[in-house]
C-alpha atoms as a PDB file:
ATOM      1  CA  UNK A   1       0.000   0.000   0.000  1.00  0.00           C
ATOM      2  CA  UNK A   2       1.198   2.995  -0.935  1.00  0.00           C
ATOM      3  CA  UNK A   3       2.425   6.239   1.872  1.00  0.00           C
ATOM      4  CA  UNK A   4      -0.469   8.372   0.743  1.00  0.00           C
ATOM      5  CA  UNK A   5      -2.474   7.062  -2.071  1.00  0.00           C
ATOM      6  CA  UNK A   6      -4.538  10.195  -2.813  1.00  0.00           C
ATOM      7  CA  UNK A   7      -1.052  12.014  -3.264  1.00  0.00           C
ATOM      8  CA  UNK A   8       0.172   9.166  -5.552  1.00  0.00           C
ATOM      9  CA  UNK A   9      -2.965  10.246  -7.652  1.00  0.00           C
ATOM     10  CA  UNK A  10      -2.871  13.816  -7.787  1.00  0.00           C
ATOM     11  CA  UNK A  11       0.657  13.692  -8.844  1.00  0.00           C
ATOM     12  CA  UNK A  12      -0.280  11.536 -12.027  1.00  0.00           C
ATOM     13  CA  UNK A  13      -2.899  13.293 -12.748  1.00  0.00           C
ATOM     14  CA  UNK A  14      -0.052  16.769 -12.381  1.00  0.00           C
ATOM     15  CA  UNK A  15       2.139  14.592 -14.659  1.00  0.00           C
ATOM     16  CA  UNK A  16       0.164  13.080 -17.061  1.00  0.00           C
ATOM     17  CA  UNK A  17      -1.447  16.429 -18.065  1.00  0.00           C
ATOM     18  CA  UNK A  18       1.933  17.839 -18.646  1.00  0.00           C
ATOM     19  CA  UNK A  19       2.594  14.587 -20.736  1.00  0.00           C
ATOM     20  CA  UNK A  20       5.169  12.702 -18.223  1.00  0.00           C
ATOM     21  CA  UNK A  21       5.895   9.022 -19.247  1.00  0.00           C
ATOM     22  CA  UNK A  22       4.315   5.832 -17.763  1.00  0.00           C
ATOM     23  CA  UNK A  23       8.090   5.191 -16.212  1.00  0.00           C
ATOM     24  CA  UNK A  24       8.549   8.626 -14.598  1.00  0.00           C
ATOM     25  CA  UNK A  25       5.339   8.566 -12.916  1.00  0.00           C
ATOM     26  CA  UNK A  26       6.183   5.588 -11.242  1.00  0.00           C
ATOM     27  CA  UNK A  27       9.460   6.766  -9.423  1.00  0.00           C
ATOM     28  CA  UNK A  28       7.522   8.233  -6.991  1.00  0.00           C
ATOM     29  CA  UNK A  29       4.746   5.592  -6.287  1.00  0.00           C
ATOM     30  CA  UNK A  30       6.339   5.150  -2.777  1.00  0.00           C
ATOM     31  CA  UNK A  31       5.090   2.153  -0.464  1.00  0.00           C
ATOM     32  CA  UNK A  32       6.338   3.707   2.666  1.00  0.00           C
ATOM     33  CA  UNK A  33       7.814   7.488   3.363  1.00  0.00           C
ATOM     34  CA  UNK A  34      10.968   6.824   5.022  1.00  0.00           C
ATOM     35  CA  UNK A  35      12.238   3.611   3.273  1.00  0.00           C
ATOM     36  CA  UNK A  36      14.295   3.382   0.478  1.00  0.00           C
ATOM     37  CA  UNK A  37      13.525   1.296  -2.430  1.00  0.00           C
ATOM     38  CA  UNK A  38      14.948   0.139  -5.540  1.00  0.00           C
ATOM     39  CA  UNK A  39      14.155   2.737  -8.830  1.00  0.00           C
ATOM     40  CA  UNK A  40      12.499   4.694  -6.286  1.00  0.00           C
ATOM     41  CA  UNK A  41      12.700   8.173  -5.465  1.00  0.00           C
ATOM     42  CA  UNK A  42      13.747   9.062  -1.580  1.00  0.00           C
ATOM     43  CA  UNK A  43      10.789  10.422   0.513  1.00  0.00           C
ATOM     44  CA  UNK A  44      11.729  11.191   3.780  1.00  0.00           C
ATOM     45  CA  UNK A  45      10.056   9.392   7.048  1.00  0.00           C
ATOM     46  CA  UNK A  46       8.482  12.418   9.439  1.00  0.00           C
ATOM     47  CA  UNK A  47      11.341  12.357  11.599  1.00  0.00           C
ATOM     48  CA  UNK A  48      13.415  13.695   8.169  1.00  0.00           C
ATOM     49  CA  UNK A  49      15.026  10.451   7.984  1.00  0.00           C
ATOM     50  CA  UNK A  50      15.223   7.189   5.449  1.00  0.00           C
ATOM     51  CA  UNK A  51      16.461   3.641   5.985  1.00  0.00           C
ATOM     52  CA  UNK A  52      17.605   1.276   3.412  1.00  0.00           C
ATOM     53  CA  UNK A  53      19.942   3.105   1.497  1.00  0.00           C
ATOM     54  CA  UNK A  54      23.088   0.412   0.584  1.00  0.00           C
ATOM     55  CA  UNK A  55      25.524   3.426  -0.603  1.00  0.00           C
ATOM     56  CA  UNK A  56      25.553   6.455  -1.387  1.00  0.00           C
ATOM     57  CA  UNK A  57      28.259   7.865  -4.628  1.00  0.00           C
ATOM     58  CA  UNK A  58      29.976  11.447  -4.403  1.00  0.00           C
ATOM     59  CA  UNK A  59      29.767  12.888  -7.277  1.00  0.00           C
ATOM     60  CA  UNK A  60      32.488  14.860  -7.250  1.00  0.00           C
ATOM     61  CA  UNK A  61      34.554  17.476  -6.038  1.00  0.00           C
ATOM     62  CA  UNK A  62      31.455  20.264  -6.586  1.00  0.00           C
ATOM     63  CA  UNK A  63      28.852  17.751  -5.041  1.00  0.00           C
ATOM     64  CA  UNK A  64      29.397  18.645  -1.045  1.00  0.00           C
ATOM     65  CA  UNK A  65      30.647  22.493  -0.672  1.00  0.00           C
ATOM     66  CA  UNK A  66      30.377  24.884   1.701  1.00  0.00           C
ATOM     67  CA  UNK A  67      29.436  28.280   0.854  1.00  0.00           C
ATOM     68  CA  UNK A  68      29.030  31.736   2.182  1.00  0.00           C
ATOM     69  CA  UNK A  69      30.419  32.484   5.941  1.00  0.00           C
ATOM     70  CA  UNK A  70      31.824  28.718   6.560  1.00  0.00           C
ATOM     71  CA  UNK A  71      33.347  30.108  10.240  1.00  0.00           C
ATOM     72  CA  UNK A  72      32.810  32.523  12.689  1.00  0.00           C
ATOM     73  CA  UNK A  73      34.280  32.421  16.117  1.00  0.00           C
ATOM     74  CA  UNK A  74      31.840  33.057  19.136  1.00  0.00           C
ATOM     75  CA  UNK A  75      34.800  33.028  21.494  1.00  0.00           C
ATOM     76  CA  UNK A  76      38.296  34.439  21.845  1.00  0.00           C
ATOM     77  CA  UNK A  77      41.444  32.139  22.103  1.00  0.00           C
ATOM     78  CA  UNK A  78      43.240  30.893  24.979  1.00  0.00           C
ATOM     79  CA  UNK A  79      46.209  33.359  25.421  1.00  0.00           C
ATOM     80  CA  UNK A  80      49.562  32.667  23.966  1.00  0.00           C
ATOM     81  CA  UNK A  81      52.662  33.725  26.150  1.00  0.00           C
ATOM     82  CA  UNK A  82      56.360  32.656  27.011  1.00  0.00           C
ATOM     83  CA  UNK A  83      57.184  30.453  23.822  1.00  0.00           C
ATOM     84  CA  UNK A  84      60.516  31.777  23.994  1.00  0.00           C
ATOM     85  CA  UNK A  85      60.824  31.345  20.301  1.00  0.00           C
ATOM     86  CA  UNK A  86      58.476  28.528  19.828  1.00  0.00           C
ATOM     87  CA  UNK A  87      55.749  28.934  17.138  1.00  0.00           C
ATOM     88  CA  UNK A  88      52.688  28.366  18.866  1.00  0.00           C
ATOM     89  CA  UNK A  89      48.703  27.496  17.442  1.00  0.00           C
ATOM     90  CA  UNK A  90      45.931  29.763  18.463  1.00  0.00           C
ATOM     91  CA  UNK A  91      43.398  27.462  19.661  1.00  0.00           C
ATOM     92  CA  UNK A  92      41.124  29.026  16.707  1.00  0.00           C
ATOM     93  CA  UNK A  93      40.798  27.074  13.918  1.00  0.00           C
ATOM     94  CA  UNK A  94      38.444  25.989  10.901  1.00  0.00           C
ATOM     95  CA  UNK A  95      38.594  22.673   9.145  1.00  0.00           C
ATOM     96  CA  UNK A  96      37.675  23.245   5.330  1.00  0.00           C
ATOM     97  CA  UNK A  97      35.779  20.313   4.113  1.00  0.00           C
ATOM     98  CA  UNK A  98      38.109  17.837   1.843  1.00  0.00           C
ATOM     99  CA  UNK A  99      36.119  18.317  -1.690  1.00  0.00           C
ATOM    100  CA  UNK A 100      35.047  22.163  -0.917  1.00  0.00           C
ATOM    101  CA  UNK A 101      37.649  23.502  -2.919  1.00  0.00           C
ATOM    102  CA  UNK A 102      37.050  23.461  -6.633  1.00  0.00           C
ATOM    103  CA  UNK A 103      38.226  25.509  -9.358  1.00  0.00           C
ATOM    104  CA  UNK A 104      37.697  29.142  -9.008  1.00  0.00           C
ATOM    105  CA  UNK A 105      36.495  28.705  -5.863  1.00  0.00           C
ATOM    106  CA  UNK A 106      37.690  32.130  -3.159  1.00  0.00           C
ATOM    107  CA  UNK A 107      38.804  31.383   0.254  1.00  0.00           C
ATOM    108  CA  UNK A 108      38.579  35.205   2.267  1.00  0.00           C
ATOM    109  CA  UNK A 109      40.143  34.875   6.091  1.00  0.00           C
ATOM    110  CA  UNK A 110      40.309  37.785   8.706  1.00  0.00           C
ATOM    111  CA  UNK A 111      41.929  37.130  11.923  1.00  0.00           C
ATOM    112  CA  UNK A 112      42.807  39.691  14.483  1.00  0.00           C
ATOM    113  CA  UNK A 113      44.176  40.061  18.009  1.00  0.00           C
ATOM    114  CA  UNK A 114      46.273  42.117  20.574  1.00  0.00           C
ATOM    115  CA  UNK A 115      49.009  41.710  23.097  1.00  0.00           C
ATOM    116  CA  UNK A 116      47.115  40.950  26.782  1.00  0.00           C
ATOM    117  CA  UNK A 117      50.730  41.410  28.527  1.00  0.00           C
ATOM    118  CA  UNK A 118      53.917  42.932  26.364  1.00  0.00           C
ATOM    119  CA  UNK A 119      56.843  42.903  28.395  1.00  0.00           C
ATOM    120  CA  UNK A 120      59.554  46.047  27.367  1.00  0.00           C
ATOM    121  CA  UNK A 121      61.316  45.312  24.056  1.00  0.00           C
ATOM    122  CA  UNK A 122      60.090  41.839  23.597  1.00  0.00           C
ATOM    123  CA  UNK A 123      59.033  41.042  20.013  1.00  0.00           C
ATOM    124  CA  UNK A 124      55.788  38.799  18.952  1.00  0.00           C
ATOM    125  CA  UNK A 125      55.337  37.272  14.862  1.00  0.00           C
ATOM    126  CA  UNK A 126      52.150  35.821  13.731  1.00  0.00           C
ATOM    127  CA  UNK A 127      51.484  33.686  10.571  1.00  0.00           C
ATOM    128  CA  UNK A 128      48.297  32.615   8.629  1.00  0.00           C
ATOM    129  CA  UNK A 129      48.145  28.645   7.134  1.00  0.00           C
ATOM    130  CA  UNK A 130      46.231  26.700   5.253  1.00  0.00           C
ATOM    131  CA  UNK A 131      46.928  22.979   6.126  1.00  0.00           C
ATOM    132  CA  UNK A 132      47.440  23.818   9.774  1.00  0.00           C
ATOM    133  CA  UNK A 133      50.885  24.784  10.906  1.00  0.00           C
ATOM    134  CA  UNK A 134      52.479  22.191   8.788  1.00  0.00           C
ATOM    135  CA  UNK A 135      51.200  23.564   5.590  1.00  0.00           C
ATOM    136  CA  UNK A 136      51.215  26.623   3.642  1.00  0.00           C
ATOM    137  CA  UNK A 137      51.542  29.874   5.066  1.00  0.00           C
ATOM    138  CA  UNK A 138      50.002  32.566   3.394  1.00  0.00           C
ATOM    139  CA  UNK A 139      50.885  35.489   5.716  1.00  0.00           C
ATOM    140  CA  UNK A 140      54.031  35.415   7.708  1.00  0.00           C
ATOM    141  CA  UNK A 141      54.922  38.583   9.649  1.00  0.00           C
ATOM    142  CA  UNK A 142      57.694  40.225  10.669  1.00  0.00           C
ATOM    143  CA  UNK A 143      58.693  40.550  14.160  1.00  0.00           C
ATOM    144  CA  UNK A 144      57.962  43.736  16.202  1.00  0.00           C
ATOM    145  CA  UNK A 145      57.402  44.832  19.527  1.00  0.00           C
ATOM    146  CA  UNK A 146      53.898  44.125  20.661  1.00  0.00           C
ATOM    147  CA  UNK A 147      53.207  46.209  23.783  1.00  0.00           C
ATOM    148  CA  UNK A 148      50.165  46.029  26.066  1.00  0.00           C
ATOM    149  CA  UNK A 149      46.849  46.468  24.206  1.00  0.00           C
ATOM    150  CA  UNK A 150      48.719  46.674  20.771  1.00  0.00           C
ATOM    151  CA  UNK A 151      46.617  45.120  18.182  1.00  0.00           C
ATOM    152  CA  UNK A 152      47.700  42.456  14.923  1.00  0.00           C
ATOM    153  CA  UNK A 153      45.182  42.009  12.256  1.00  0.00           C
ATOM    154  CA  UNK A 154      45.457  39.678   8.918  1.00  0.00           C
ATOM    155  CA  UNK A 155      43.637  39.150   6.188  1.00  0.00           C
ATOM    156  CA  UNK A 156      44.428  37.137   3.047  1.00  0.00           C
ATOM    157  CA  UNK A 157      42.530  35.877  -0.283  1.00  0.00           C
ATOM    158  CA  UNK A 158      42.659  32.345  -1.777  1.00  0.00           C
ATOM    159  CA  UNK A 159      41.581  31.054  -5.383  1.00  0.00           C
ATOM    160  CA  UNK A 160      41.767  27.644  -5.947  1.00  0.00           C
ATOM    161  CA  UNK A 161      43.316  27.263  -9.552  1.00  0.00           C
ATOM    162  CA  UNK A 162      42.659  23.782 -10.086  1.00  0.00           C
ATOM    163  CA  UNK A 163      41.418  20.520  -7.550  1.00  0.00           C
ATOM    164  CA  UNK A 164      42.224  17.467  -7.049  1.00  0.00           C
ATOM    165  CA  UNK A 165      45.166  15.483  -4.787  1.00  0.00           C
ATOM    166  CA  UNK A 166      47.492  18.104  -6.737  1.00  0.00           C
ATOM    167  CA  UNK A 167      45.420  20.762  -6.876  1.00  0.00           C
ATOM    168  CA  UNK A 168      46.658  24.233  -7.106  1.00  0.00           C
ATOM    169  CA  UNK A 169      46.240  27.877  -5.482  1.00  0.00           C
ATOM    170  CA  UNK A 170      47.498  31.292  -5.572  1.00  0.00           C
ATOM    171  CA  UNK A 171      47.231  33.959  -2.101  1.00  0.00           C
ATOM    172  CA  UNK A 172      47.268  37.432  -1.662  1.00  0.00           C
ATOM    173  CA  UNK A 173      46.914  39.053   1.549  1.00  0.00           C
ATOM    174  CA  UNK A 174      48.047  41.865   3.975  1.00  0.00           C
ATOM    175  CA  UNK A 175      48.983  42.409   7.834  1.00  0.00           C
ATOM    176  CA  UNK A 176      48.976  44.706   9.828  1.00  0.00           C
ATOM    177  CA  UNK A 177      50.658  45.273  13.445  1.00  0.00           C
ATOM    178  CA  UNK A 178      51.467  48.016  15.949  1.00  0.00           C
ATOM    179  CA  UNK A 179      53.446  47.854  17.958  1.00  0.00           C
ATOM    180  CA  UNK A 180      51.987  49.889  20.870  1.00  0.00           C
ATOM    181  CA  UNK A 181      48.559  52.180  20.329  1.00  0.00           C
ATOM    182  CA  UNK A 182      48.909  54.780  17.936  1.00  0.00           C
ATOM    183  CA  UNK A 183      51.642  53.052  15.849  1.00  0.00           C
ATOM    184  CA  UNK A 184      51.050  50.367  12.866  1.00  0.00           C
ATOM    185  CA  UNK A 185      52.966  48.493   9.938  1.00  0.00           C
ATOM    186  CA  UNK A 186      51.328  47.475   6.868  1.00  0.00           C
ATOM    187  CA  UNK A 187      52.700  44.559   5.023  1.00  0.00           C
ATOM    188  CA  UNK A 188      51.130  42.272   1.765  1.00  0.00           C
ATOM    189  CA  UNK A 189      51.846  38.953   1.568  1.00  0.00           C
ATOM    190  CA  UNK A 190      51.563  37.103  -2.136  1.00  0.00           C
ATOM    191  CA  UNK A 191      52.134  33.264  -2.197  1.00  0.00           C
ATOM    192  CA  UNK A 192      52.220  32.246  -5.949  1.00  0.00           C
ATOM    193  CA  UNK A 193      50.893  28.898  -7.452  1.00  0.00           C
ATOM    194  CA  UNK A 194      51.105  26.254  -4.841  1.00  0.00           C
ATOM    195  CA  UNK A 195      49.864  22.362  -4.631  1.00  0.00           C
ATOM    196  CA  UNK A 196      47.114  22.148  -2.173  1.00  0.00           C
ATOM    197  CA  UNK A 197      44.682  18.567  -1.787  1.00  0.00           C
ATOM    198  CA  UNK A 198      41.364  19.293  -2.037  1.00  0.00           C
ATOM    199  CA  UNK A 199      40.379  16.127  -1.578  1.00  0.00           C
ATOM    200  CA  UNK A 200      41.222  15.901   2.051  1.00  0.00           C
ATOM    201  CA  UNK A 201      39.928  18.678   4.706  1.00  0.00           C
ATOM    202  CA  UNK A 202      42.625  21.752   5.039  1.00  0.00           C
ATOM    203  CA  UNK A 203      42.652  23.394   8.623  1.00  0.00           C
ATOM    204  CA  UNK A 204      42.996  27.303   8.592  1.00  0.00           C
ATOM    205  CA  UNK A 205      44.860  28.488  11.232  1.00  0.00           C
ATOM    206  CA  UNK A 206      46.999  30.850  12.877  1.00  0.00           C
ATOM    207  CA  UNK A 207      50.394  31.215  14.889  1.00  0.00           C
ATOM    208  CA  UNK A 208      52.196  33.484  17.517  1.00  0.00           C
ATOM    209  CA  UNK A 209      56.145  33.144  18.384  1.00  0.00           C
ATOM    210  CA  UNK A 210      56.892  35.220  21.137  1.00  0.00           C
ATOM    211  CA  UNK A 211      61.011  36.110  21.085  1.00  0.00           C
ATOM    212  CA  UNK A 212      61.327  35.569  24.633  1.00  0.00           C
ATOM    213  CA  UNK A 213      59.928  33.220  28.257  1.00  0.00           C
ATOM    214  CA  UNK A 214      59.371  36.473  30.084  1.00  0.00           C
ATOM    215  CA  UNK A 215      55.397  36.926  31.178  1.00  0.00           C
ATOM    216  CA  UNK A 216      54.612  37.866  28.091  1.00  0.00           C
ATOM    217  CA  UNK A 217      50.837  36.836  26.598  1.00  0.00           C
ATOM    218  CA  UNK A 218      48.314  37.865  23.714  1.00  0.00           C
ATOM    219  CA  UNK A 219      45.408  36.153  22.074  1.00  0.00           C
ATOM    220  CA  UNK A 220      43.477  36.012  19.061  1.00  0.00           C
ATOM    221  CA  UNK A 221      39.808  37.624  19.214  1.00  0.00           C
ATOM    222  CA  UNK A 222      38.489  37.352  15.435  1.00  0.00           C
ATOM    223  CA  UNK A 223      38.748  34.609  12.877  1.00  0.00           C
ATOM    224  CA  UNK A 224      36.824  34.288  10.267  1.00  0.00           C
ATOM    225  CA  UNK A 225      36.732  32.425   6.930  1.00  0.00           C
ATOM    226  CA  UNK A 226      34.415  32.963   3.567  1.00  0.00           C
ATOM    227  CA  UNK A 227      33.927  30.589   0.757  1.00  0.00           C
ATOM    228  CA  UNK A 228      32.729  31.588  -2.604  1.00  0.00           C
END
């Protein structure tokens, strides 16, 4: 018996006076909403759910992508301080899906932060990756003095060239950093045509490297990441 026999019957008589084949009508003569069945088309149960379904085929890198504002934090970092050299993660970070990237597809990221603690002449240096610390960077600062209150911002643009294992990319971006209120230095980054996989997940992320282990500390308040 079908899931709702009266709709079964509008929608041939919807089909048929539009001139729809025998065949097509019957993909959606569904016994039961919620079960999966062989030539069938999928009508979910209620509960927005279906049962049945052996395997389900990607088709493709364009077939699962996310789009729009993919990452927003609601909360700032845990604060970075006394790496005495050591690059160190923020503990913001956004994990682009593996198969989002395709070609022509923009990556936008804005990240910015200040120094909590800045202890005399001590020097901080932040970087932006894709591919988490271990991968590419597209912004690498320079180091400066980051008093009390001083802020660093980033902000860089991605295009995916081509996807695939081997895909490619090309990066331009710009930084900016004072290094006590009142001050700033404005830098652009460019990375040029670079392998990236876009068929495995990429983590956006950022660094700090403090110079020194005095009680230094700063932390990152905005990240965010776009994908067109």
């Amino acid at each position: 018996m079908s899931f709702s026999k009266n709709l079964v019957g509008r929608l041939v008589h919807a089909l048929t006076s539009q001139g729809a084949a025998t065949e097509f009508l019957n993909i959606y003569n569904v016994a039961t909403a919620g079960t999966a069945e062989a030539s069938k088309a999928i009508v979910l149960s209620a509960l927005k759910g279906v049962s049945g379904i052996t395997s389900i085929t990607s088709l493709g890198p364009a077939s699962l992508r996310v789009g729009g504002l993919a990452y927003s934090n609601t909360a700032a970092s845990t604060t970075i301080g006394n790496t005495g050299g050591a690059e160190t993660l923020f503990s913001l970070s956004y994990d682009i899906p593996a198969n989002t990237l395709a070609a022509g597809t923009k990556v936008r990221v804005r990240y910015a932060g200040f120094g909590v603690t800045g202890v005399g002449s001590d020097t901080f240096a932040h970087k932006l990756y894709i591919g988490g610390s271990g991968g590419t960077a597209l912004i690498t600062s320079a180091t400066a003095v980051l008093a009390t209150n001083a802020t660093f911002t980033g902000e860089s643009e991605l295009i995916c060239r081509t996807a695939g294992a081997t895909g490619t990319f090309v990066a331009f971006g710009t930084y900016k950093q004072s290094s006590a209120e009142g001050t700033m230095t404005v830098k652009d980054d460019i990375v040029a045509s670079t392998t990236i996989n876009t068929t495995a997940a990429q983590t956006v992320a950022v660094t700090g490297t403090w110079n020194s282990n005095n009680a230094n500390s700063v932390r990152l308040d905005i990240l965010f990441v776009e994908i067109v």
